[in-house]
C-alpha atoms as a PDB file:
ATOM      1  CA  UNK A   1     -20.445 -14.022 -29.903  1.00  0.00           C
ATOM      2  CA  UNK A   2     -22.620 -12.006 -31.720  1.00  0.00           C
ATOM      3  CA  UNK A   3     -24.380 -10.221 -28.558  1.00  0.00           C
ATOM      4  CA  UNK A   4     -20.519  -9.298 -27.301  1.00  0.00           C
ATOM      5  CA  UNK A   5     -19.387  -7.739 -30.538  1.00  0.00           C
ATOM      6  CA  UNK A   6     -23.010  -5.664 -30.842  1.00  0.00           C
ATOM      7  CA  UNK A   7     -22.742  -4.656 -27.468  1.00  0.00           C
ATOM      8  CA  UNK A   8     -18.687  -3.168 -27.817  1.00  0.00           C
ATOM      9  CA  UNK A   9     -20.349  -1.615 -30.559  1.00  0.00           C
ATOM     10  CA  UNK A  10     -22.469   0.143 -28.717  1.00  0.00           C
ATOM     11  CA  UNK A  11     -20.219   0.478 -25.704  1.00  0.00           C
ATOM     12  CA  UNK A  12     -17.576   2.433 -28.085  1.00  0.00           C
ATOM     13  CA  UNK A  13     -20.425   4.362 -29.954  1.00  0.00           C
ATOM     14  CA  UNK A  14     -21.842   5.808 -26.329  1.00  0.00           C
ATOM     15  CA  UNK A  15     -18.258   6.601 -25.947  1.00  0.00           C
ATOM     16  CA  UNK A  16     -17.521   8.558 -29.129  1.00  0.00           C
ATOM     17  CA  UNK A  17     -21.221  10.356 -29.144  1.00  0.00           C
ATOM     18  CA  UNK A  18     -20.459  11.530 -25.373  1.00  0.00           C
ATOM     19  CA  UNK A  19     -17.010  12.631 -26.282  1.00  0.00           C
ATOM     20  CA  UNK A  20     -17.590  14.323 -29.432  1.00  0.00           C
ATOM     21  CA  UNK A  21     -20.753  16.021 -27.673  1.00  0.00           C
ATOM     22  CA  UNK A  22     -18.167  17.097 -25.041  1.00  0.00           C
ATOM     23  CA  UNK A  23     -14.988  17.684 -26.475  1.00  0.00           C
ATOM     24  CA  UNK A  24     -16.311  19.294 -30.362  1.00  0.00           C
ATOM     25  CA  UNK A  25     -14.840  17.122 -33.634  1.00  0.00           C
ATOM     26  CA  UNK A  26     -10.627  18.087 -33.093  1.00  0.00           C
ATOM     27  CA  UNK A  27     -10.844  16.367 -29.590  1.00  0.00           C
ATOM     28  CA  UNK A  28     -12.624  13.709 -30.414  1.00  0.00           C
ATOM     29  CA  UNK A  29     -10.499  12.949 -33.577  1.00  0.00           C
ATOM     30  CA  UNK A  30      -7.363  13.120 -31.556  1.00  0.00           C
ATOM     31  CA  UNK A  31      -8.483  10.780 -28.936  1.00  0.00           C
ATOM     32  CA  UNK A  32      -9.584   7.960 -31.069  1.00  0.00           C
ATOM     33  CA  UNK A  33      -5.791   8.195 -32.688  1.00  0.00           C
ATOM     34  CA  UNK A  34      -4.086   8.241 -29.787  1.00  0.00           C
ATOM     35  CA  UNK A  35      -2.514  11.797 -29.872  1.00  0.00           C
ATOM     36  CA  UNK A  36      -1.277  13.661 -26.639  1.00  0.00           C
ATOM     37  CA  UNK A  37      -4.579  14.933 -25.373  1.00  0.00           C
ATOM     38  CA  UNK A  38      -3.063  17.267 -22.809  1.00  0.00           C
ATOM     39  CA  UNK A  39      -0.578  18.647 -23.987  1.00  0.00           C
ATOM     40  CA  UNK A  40      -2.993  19.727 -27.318  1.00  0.00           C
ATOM     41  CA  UNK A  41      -6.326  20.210 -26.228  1.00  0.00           C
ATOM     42  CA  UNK A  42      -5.558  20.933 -22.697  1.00  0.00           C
ATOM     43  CA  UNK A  43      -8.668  22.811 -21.722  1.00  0.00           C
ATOM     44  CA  UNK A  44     -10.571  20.150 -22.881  1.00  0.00           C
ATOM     45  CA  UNK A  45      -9.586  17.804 -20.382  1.00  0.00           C
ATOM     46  CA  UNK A  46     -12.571  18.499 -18.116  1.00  0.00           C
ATOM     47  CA  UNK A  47     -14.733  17.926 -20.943  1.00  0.00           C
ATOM     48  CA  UNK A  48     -13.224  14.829 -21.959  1.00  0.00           C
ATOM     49  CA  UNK A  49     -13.759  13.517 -18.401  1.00  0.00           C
ATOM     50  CA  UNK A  50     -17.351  14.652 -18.884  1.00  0.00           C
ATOM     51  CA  UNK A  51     -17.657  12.420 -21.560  1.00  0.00           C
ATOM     52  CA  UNK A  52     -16.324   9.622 -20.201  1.00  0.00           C
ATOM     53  CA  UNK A  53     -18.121   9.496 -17.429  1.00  0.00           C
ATOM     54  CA  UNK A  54     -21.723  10.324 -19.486  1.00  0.00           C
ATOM     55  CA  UNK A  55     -21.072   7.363 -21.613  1.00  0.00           C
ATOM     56  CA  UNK A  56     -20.085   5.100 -18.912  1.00  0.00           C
ATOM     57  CA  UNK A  57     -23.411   6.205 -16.992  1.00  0.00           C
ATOM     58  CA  UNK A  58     -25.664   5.990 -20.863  1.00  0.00           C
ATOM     59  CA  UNK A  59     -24.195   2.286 -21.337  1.00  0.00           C
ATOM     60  CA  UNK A  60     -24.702   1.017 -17.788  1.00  0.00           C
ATOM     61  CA  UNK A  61     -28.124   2.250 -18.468  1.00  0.00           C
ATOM     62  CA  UNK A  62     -28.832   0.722 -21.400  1.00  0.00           C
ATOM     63  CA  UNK A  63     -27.627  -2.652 -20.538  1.00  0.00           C
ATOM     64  CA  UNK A  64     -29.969  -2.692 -17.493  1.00  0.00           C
ATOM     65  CA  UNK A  65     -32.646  -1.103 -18.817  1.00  0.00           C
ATOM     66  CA  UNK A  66     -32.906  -3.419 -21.933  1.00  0.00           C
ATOM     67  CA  UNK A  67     -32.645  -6.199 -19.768  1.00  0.00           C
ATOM     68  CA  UNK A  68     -28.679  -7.793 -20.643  1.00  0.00           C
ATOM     69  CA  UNK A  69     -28.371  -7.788 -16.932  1.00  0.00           C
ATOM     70  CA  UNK A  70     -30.442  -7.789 -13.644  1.00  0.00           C
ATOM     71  CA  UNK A  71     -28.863  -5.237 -11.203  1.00  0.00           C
ATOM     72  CA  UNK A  72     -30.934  -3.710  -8.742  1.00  0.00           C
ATOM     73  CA  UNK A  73     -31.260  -3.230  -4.778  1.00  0.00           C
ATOM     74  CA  UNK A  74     -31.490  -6.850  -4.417  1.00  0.00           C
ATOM     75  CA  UNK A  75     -27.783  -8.042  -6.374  1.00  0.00           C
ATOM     76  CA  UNK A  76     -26.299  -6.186  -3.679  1.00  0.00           C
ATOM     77  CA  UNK A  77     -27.154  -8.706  -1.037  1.00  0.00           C
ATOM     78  CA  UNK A  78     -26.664 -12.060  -3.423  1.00  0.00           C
ATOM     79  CA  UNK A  79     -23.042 -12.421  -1.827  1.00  0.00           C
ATOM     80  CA  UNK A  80     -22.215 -12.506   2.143  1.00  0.00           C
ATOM     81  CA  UNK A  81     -20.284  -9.496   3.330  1.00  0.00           C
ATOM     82  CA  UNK A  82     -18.201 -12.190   4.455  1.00  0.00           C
ATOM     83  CA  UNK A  83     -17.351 -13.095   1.290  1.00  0.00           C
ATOM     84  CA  UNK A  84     -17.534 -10.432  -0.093  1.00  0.00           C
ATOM     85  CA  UNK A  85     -13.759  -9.376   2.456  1.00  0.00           C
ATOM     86  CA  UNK A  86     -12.405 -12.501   2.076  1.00  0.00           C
ATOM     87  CA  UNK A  87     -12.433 -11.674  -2.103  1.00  0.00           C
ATOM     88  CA  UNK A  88     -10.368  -8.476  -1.178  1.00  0.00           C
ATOM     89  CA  UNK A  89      -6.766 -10.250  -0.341  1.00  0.00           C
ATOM     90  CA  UNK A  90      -7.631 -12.453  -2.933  1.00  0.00           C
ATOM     91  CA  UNK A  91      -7.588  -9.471  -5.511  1.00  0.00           C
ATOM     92  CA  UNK A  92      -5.286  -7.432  -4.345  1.00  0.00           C
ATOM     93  CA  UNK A  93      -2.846  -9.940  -4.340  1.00  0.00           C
ATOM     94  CA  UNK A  94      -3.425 -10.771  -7.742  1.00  0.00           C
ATOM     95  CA  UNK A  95      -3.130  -7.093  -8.661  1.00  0.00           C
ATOM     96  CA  UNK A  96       0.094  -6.499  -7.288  1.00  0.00           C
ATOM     97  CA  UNK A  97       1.057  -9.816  -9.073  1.00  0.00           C
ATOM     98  CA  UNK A  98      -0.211  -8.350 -12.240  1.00  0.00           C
ATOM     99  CA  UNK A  99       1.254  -5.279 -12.153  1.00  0.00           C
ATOM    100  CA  UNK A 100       5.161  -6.799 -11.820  1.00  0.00           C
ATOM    101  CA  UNK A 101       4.276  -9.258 -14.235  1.00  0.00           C
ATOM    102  CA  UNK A 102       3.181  -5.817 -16.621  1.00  0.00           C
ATOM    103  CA  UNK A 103       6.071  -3.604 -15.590  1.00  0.00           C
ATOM    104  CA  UNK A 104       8.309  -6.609 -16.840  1.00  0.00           C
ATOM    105  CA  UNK A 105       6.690  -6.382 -20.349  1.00  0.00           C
ATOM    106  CA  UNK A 106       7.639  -2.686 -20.397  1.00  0.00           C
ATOM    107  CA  UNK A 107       4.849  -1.442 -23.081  1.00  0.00           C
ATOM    108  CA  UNK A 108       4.287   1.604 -23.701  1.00  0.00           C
ATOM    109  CA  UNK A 109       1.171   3.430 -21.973  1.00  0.00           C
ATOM    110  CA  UNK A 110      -0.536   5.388 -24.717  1.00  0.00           C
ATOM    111  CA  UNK A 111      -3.207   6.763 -22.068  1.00  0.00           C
ATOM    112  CA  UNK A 112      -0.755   7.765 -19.148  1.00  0.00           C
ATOM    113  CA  UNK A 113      -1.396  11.624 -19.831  1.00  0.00           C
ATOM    114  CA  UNK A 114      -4.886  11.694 -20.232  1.00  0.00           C
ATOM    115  CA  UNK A 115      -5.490   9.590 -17.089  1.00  0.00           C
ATOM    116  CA  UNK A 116      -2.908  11.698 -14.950  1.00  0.00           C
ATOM    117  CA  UNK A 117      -4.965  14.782 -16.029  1.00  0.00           C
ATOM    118  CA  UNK A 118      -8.369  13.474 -15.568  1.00  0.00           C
ATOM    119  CA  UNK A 119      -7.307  12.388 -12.303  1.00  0.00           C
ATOM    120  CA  UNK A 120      -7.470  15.909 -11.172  1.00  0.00           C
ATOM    121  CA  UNK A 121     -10.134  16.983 -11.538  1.00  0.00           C
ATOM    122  CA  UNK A 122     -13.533  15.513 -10.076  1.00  0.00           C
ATOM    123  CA  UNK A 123     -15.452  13.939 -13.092  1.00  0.00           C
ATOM    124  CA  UNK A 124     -12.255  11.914 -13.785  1.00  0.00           C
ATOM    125  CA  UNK A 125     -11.832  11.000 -10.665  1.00  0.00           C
ATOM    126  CA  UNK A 126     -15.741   9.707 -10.828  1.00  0.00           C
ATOM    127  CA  UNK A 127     -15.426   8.128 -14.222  1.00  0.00           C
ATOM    128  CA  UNK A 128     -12.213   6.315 -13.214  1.00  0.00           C
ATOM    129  CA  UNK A 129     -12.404   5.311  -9.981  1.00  0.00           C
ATOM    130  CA  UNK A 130     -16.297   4.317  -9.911  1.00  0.00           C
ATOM    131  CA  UNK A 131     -18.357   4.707 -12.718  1.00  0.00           C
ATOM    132  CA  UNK A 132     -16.350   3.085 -15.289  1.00  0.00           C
ATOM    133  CA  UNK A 133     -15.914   0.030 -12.802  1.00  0.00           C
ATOM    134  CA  UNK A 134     -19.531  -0.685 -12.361  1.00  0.00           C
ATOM    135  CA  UNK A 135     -19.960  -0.804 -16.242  1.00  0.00           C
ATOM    136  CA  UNK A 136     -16.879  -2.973 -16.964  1.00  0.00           C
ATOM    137  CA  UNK A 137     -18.505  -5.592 -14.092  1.00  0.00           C
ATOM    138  CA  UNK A 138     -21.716  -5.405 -15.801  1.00  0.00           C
ATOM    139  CA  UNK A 139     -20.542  -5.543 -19.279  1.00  0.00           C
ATOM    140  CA  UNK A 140     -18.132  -8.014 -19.449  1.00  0.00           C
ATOM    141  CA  UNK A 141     -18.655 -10.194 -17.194  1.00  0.00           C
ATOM    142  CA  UNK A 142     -22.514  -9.612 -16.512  1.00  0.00           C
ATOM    143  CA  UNK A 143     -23.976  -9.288 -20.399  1.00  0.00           C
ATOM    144  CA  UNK A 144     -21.192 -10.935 -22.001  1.00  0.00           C
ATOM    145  CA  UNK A 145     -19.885 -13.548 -19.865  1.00  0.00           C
ATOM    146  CA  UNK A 146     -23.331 -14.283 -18.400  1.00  0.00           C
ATOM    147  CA  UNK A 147     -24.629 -14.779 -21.571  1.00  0.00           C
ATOM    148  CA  UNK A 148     -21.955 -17.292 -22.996  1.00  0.00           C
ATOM    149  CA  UNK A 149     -22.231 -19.035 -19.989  1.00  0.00           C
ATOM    150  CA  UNK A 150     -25.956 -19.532 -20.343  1.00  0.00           C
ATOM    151  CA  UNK A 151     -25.969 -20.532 -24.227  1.00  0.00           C
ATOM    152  CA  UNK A 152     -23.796 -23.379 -22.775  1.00  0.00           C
ATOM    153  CA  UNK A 153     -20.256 -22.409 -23.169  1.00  0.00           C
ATOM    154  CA  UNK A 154     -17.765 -24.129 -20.652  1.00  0.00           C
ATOM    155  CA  UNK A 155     -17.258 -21.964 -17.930  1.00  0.00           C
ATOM    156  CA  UNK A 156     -13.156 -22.178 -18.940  1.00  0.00           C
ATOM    157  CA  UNK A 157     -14.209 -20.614 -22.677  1.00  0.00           C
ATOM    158  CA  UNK A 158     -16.647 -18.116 -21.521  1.00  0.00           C
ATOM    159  CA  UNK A 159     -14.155 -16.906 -18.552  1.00  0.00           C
ATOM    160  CA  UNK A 160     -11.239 -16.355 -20.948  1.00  0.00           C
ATOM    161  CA  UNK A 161     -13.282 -14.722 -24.056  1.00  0.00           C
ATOM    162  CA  UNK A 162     -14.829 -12.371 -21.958  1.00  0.00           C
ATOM    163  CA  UNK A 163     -11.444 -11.466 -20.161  1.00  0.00           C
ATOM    164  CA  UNK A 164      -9.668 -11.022 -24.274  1.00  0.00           C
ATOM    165  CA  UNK A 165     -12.645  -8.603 -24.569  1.00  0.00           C
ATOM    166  CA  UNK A 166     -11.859  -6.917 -21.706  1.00  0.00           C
ATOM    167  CA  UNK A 167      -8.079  -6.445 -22.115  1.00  0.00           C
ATOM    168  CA  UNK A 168      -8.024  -5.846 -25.933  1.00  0.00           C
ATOM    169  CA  UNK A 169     -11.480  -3.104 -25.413  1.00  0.00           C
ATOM    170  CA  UNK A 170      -8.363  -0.668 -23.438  1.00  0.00           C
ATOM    171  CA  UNK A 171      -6.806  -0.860 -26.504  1.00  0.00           C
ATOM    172  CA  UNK A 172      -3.282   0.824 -24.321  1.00  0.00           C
ATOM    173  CA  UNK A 173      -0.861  -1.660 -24.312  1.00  0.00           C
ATOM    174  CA  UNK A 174       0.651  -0.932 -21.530  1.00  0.00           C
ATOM    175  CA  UNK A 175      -3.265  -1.911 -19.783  1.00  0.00           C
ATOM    176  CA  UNK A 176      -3.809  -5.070 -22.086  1.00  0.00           C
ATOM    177  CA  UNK A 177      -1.848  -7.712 -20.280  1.00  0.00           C
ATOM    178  CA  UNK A 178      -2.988  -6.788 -16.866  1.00  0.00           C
ATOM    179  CA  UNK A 179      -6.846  -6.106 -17.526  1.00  0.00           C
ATOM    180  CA  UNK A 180      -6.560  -9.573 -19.493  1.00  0.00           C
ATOM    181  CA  UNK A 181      -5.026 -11.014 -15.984  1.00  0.00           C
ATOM    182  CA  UNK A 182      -7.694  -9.531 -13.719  1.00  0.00           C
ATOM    183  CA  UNK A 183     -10.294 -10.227 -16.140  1.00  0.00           C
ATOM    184  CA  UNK A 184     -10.071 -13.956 -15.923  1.00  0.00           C
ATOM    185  CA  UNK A 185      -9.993 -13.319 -12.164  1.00  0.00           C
ATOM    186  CA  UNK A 186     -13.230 -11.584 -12.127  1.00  0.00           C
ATOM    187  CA  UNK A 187     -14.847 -13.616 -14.667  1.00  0.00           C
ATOM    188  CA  UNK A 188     -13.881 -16.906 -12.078  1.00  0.00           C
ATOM    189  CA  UNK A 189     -15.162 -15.041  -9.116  1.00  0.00           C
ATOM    190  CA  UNK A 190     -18.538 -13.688 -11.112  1.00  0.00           C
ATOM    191  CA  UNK A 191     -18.657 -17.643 -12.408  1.00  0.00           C
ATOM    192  CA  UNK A 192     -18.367 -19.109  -8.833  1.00  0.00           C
ATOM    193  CA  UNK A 193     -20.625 -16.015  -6.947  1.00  0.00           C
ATOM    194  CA  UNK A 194     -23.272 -15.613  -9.571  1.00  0.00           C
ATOM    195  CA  UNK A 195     -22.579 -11.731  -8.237  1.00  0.00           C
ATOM    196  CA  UNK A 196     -21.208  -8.943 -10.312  1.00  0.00           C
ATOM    197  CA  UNK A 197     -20.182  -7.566  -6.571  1.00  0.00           C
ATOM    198  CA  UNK A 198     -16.954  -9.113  -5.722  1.00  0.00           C
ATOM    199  CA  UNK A 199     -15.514  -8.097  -9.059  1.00  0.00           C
ATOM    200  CA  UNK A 200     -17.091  -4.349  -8.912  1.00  0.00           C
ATOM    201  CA  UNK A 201     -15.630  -4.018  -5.465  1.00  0.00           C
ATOM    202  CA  UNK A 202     -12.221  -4.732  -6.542  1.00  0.00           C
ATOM    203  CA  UNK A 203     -12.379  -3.157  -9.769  1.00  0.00           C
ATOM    204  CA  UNK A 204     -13.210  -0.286  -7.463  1.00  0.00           C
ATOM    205  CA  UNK A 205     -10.205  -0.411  -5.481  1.00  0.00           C
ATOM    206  CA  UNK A 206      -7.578  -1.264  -8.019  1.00  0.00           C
ATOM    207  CA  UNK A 207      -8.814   1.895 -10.083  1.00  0.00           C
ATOM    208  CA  UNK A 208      -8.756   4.290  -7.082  1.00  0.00           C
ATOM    209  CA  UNK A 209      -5.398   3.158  -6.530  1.00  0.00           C
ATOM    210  CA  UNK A 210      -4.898   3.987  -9.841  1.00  0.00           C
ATOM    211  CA  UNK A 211      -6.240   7.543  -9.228  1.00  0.00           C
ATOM    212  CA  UNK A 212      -4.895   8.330  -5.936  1.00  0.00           C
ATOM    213  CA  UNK A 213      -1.778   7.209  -7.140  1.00  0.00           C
ATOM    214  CA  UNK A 214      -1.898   9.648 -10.473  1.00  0.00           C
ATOM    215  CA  UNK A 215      -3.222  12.475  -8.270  1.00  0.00           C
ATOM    216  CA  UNK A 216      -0.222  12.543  -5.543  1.00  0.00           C
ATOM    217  CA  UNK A 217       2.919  11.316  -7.665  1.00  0.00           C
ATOM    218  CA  UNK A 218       4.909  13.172 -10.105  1.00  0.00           C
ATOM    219  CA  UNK A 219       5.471  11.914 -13.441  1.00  0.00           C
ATOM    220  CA  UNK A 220       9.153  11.036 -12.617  1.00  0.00           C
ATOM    221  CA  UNK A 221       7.714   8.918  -9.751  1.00  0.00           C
ATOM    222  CA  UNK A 222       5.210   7.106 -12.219  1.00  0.00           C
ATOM    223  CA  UNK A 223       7.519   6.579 -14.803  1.00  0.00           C
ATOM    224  CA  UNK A 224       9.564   4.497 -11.977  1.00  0.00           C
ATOM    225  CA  UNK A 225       8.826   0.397 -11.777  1.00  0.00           C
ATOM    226  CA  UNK A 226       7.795  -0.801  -8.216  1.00  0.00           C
ATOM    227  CA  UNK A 227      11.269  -2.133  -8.430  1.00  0.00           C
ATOM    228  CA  UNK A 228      12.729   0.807  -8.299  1.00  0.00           C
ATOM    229  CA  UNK A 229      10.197   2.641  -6.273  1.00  0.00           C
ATOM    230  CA  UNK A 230      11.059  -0.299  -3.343  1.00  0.00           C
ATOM    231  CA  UNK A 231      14.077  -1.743  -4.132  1.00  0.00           C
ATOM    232  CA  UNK A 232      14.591  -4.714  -5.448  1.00  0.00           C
ATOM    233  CA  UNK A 233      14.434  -6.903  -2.405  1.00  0.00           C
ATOM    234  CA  UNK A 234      11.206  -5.507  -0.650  1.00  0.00           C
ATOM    235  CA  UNK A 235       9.711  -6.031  -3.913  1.00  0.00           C
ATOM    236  CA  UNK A 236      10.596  -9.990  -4.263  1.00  0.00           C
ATOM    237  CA  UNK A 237       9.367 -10.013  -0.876  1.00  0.00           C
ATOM    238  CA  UNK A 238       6.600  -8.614  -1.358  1.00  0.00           C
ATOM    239  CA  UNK A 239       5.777 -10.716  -4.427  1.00  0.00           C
ATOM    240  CA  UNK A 240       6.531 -13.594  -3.135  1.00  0.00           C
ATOM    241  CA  UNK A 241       3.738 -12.432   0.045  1.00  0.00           C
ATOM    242  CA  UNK A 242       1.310 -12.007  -2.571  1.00  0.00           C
ATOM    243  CA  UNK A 243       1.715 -15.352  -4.740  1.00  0.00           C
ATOM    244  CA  UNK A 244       1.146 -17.296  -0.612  1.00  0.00           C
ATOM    245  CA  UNK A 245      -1.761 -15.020  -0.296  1.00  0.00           C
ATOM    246  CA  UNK A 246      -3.258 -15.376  -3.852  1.00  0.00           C
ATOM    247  CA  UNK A 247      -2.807 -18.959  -3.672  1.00  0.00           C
ATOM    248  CA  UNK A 248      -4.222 -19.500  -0.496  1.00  0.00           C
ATOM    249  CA  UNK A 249      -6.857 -17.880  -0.658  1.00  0.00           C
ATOM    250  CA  UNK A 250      -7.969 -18.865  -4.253  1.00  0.00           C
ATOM    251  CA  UNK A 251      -7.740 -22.846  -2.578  1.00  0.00           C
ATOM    252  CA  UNK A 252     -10.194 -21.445   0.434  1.00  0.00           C
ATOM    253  CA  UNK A 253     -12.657 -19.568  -1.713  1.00  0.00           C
ATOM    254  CA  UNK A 254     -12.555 -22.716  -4.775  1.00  0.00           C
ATOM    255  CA  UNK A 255     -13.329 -25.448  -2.058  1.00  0.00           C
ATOM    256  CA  UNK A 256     -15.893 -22.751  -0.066  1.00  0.00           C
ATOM    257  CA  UNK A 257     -17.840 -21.153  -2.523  1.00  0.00           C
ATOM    258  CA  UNK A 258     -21.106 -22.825  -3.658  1.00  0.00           C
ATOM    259  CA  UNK A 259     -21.268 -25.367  -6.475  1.00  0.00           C
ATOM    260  CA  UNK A 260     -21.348 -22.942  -9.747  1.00  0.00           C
ATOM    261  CA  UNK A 261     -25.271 -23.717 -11.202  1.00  0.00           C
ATOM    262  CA  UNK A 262     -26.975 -20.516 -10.610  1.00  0.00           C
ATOM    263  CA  UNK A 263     -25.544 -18.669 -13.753  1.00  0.00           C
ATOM    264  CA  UNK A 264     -26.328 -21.851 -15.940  1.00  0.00           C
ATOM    265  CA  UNK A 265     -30.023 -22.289 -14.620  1.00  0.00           C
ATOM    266  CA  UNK A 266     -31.395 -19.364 -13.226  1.00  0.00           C
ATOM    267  CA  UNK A 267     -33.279 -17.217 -15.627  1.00  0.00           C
ATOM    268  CA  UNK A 268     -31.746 -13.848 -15.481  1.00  0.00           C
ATOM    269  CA  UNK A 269     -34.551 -11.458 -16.919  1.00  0.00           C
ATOM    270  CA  UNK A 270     -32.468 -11.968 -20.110  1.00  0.00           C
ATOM    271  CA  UNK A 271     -34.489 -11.332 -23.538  1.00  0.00           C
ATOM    272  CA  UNK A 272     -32.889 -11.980 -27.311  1.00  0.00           C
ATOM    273  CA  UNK A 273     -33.305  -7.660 -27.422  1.00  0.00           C
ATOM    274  CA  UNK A 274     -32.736  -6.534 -31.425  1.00  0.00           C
ATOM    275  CA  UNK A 275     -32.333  -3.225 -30.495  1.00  0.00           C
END
């Protein structure tokens, strides 16, 4: 554990440096305490997406560079395109399934301004839908769950640790439950694939969603559950279409996947770094 609490350390100190370099001390103050970024420090909403996105590139940096991870050309082609497609029902359905299951814990979304805002223009857009994506995959699940798993942690404990990381790190309530739902999704699939891929591809998608859908609704429209946006029986429907699809394909991928050893036995590149 004590590689995953150095590295949120640096993962929030990249954030506040980038910020802060961006944004000047007010901004940066505000953010960290959760005030209404927006609506006081409006013209700094480009720069805060500048930030963002700089720290997100600086960390994703330094956790390949100093070796926590091997991504290169080559981890691109570790997973089958093929499997690579038949992951995508597989998370999407669990997203959808997520996202009623956090729209019925009705908590309050802390961040919903700042995202709607950075969402318009094009480094929010980047840091959102992209950047931010790859370094989650290669964070959490690549230097931290990685690791756990290959000091010998069960693949159950390492899985679920690294997804608590993940969903308490967005420290938004209303994004808690659900990151902590896909997280243990994408730590399975990095567990089973030995791939950050699958996970980065979905994380991909579910946070362009996320943008697209911030960029072209009105804040009426976003306030409204998917309940409410469908109706009430489209919705069930649709659930209920996405628990059939999750399940099934969760029972295709589990019995087709390869045998999970690679993570446990092959040698990463990984050094104990002190830095």
């Amino acid at each position: 554990m004590g590689r995953a609490i150095k590295l949120i350390l640096y993962y929030l100190a990249y954030q506040l440096l980038f910020i802060f370099l961006a944004t000047g001390t007010d901004a940066t103050i505000a953010l960290i305490g959760g005030a209404d970024i927006t609506a006081n420090f409006r013209p700094g909403t480009m720069a805060i997406s500048i930030g963002m996105l700089l720290s997100a590139l600086a960390m994703t940096w330094h956790l390949v560079h100093f070796h926590y991870v091997k991504f290169n050309k080559e981890s691109m082609y570790e997973v089958s395109k093929k499997i690579i497609l038949l992951c995508i029902p597989l998370l999407l359905s669990a997203q959808f399934i997520a996202g009623i299951l956090n729209e019925a814990l009705d908590l309050t979304d802390t961040n919903q301004e700042l995202f709607i805002s950075m969402s318009h223009n094009i480094f929010g857009v980047l840091s959102i839908a992209i950047v931010v994506p790859i370094l989650e995959e290669v964070l959490f699940r690549g230097a931290i769950e990685g690791h756990l798993l290959r000091k010998g942690w069960s693949p159950k404990w390492a899985i679920l640790v690294s997804a608590l990381i993940f969903g308490i790190i967005h420290g938004n309530p209303a994004q808690i439950p659900f990151a902590f739902l896909i997280g243990l999704l994408f730590g399975w699939l990095y567990y089973r694939t030995g791939s950050l891929v699958p996970g980065i591809v979905g994380h991909i998608i579910n946070n362009s969603f996320g943008a697209w859908t911030m960029f072209t609704a009105t804040r009426e429209e976003l306030s409204q559950t998917t309940m409410e946006t469908l109706g009430t029986t489209i919705t069930y429907i649709l659930l209920v279409l996405a628990i059939i699809v999750f399940i099934g394909m969760y029972l295709y991928l589990n019995k087709y996947l390869p045998k999970p050893t690679n993570i446990q036995v092959k040698a990463i590149n990984e050094q104990d770094i002190t830095i």
